[in-house]
Structure formats: C-alpha cells, structure tokens
C-alpha atoms as a PDB file:
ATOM      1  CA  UNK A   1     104.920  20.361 195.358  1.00  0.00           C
ATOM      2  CA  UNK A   2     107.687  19.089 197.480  1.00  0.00           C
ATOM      3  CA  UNK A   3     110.410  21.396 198.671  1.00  0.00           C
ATOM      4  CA  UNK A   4     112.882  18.877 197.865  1.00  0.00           C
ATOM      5  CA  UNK A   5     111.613  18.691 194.358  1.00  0.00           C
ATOM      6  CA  UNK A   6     111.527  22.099 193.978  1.00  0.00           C
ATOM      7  CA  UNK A   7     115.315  22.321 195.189  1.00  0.00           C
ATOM      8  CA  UNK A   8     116.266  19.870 192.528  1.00  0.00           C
ATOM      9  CA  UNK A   9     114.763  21.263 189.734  1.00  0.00           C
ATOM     10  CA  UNK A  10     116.445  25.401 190.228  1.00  0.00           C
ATOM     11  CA  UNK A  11     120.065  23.140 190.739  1.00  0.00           C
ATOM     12  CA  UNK A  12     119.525  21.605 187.352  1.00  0.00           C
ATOM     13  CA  UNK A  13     117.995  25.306 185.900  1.00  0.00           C
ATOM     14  CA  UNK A  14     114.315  23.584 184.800  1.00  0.00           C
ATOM     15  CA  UNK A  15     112.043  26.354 185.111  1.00  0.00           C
ATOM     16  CA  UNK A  16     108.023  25.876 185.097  1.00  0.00           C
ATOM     17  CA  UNK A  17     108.189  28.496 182.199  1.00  0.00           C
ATOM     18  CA  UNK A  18     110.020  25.397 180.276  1.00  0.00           C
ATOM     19  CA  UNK A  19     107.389  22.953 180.931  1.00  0.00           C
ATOM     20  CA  UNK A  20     104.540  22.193 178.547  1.00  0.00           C
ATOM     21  CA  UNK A  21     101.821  20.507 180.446  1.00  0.00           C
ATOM     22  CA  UNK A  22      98.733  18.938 179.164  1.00  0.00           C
ATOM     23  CA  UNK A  23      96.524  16.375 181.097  1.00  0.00           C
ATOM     24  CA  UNK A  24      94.899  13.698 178.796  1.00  0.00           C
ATOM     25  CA  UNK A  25      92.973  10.608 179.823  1.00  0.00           C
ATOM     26  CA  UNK A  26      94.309   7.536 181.093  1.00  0.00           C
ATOM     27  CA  UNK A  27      94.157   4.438 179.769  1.00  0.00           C
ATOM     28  CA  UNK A  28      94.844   0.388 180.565  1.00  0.00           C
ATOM     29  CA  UNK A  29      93.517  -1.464 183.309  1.00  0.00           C
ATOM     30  CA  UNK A  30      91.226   0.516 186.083  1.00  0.00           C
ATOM     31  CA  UNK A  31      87.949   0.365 185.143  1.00  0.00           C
ATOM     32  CA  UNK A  32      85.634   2.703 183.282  1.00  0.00           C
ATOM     33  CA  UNK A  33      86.188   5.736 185.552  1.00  0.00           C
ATOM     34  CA  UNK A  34      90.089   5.959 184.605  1.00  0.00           C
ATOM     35  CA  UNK A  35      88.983   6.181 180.723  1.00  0.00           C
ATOM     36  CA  UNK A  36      87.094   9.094 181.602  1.00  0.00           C
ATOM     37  CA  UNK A  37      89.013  11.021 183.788  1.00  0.00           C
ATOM     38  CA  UNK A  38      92.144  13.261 182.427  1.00  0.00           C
ATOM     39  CA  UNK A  39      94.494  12.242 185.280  1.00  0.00           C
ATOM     40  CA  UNK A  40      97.253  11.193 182.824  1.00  0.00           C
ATOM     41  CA  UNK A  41      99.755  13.733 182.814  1.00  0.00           C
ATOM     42  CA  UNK A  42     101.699  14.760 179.778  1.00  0.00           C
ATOM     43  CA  UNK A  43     105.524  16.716 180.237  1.00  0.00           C
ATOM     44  CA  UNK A  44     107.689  18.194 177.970  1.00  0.00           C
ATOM     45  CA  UNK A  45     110.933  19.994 178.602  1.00  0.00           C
ATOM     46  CA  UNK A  46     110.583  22.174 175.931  1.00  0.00           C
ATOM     47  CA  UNK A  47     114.825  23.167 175.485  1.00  0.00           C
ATOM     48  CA  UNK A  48     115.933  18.982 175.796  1.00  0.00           C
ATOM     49  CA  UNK A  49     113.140  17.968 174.296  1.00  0.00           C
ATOM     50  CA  UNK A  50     112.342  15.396 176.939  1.00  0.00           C
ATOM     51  CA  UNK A  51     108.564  14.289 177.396  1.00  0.00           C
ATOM     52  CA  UNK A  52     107.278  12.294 180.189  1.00  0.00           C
ATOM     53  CA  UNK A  53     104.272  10.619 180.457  1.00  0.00           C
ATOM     54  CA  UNK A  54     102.744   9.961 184.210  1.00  0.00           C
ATOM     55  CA  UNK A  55      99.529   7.534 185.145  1.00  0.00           C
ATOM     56  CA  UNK A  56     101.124   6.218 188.487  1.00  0.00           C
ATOM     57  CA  UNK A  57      98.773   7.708 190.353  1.00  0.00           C
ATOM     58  CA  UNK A  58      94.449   8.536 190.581  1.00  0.00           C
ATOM     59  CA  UNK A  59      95.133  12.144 191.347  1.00  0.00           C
ATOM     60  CA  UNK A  60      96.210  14.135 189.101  1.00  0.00           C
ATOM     61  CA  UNK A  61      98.549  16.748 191.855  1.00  0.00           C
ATOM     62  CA  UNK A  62     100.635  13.040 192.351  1.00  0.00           C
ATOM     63  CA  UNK A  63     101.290  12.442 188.493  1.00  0.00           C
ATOM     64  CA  UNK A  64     102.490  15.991 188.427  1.00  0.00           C
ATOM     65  CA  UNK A  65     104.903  15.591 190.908  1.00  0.00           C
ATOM     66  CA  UNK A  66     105.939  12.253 189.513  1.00  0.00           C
ATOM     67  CA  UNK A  67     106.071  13.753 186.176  1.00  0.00           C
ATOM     68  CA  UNK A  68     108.596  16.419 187.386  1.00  0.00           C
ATOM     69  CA  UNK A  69     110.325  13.847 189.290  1.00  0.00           C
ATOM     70  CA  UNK A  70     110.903  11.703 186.141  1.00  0.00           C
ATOM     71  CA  UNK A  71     111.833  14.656 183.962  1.00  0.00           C
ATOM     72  CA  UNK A  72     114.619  15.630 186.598  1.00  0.00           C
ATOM     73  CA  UNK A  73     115.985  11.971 186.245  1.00  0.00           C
ATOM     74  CA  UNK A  74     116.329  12.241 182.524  1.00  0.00           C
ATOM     75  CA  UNK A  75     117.671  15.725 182.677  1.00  0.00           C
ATOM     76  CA  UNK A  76     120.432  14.342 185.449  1.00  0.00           C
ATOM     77  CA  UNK A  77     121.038  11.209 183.315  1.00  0.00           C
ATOM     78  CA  UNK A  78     121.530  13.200 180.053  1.00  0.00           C
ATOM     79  CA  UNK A  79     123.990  15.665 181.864  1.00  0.00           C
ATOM     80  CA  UNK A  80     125.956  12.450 183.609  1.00  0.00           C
ATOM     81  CA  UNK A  81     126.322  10.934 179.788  1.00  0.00           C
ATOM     82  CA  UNK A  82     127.775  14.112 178.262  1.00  0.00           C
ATOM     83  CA  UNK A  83     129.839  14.320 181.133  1.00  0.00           C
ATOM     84  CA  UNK A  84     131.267  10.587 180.521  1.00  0.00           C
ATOM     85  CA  UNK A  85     131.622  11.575 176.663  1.00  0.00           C
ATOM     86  CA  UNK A  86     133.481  14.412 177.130  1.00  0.00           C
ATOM     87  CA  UNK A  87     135.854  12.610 180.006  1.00  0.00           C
ATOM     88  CA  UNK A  88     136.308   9.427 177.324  1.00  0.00           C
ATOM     89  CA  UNK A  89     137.607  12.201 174.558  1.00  0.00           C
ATOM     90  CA  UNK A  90     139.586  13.880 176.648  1.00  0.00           C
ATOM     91  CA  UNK A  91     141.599  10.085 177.522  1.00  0.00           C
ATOM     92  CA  UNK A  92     141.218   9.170 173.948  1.00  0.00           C
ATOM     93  CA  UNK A  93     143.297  12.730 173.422  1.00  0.00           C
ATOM     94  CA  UNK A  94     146.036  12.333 175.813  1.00  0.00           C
ATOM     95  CA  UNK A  95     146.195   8.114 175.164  1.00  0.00           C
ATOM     96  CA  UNK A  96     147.139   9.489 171.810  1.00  0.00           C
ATOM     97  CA  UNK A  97     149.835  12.372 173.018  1.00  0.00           C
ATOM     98  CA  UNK A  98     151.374  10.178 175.043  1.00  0.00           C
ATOM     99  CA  UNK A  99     155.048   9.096 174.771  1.00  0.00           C
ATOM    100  CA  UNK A 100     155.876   5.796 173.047  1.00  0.00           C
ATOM    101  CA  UNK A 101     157.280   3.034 175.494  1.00  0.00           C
ATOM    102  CA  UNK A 102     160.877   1.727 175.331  1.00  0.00           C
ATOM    103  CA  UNK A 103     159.417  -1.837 173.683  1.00  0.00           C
ATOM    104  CA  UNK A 104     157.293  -0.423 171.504  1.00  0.00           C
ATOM    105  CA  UNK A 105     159.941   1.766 169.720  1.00  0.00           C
ATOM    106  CA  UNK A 106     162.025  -0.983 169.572  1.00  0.00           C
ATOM    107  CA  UNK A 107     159.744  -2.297 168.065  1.00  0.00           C
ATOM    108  CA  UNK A 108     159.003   0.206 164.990  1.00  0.00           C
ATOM    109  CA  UNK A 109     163.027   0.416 164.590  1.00  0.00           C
ATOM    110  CA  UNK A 110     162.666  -3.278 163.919  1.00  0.00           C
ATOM    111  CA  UNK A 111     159.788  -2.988 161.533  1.00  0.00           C
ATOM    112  CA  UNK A 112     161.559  -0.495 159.666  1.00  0.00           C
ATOM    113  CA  UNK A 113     164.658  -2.136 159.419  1.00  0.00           C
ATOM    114  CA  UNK A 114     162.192  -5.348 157.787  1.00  0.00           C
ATOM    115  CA  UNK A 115     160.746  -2.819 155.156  1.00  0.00           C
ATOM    116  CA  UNK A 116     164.037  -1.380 154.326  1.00  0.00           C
ATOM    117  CA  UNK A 117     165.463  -4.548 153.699  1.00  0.00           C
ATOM    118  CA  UNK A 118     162.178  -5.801 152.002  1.00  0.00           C
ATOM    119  CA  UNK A 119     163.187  -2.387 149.555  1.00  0.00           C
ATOM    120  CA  UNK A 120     166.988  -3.637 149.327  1.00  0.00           C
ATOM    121  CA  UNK A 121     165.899  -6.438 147.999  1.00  0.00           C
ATOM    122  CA  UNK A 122     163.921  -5.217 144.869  1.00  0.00           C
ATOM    123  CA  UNK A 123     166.685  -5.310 142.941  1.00  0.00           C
ATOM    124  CA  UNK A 124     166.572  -5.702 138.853  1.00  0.00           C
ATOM    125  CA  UNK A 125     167.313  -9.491 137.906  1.00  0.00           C
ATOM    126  CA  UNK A 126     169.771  -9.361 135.722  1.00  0.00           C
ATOM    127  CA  UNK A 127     169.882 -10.726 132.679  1.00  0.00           C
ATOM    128  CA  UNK A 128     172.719 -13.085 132.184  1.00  0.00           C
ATOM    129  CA  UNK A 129     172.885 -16.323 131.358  1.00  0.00           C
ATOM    130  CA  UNK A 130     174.978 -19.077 133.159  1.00  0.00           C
ATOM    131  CA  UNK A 131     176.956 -21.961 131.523  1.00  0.00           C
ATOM    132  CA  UNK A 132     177.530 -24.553 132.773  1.00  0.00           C
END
C-alpha cells in the first residue's frame, strides 16, 4: 500500500483490525473472465458502518487500495458534516442569547401597548337604553 495512504488512515484512527474484507466477483461489462474472477473488493468499517464496494481496477492489490482510499473519503466527509452540525448549533445558540436591537424592542413596546389597549377595550356594553 501507499505510504501516503497509510499516513491518512492512522490520522483519521482506521485500523486494518476495523476492516472487514471480502473479495467477491465482478460483474458488468468486461467479458467472461471478469465474471469469474473475485477481483471485486468488498469494505466495511466495521465502528461507522461504512461499506465500500471497489471494481475500478483488474487487480485485485489496486481495488484494495482504492477501496481504502474511498473509505477514508467517507470517514473525512462524515467527520467534516458533524463538524458543520455542531458549528450551526452552536450559532443557532448564541443567535438566540443574543441582545435584542434598539428597533426591535421598540418594536415589542409597541405591540404591547396594541394588546393592552385591544384588553382596555373589552369592556361590558352596558345596558341602557337611549331616548331620543
């Protein structure tokens, strides 16, 4: 395997010890001898959960590496999405905190002063009658 590869995959903590690897045969266009050989390379990261599928290449040593390489990119691009979650919560939290702006609690005193003269207003009718 490539060093860089190998690099990649102790900075994101995937051990081989994590991997499930099975080799099954290939299938779609190719001919009869890709129906018959097991070059297809099946990958699981057994603590995400990811599986990756490989048939890029004839050999089987290339889908490997491929296969790695693909399971690194989903690892990376699951990480960078929690990441973004946890940054949009944390803005959604302090959007919320934040002080109100001079217009905008103008703005409520002016509502309130509508509903409490909507309120005044609910007076009893009263019942008397007017000559004329």
């Amino acid at each position: 395997m490539d060093a860089n590869l190998i690099e990649r995959m102790e900075r994101l903590l995937i051990r081989e010890a994590d991997l499930v690897e099975k080799f099954v045969l290939g299938s779609g266009p190719g001919g009869q001898k890709i129906n018959k050989t097991a070059s297809c390379v099946f990958l699981r990261h057994v603590p995400s959960g990811i599986e990756v599928h490989c048939q890029e290449s004839r050999s089987r040593d290339k889908n490997r590496e491929i296969a790695r390489e693909r399971i690194c990119d989903r690892i990376e691009e699951q990480k960078k999405k929690a990441l973004l979650e946890r940054a949009k919560k944390r803005a959604k939290v302090r959007y919320a905190k934040r002080k109100p702006s001079a217009r905008t609690k103008a703005k409520m005193r002016q509502e309130k002063k509508f509903r409490a003269d909507k309120k005044k207003n609910r007076k009893r009718v009263s019942s008397k009658r007017f000559d004329d």
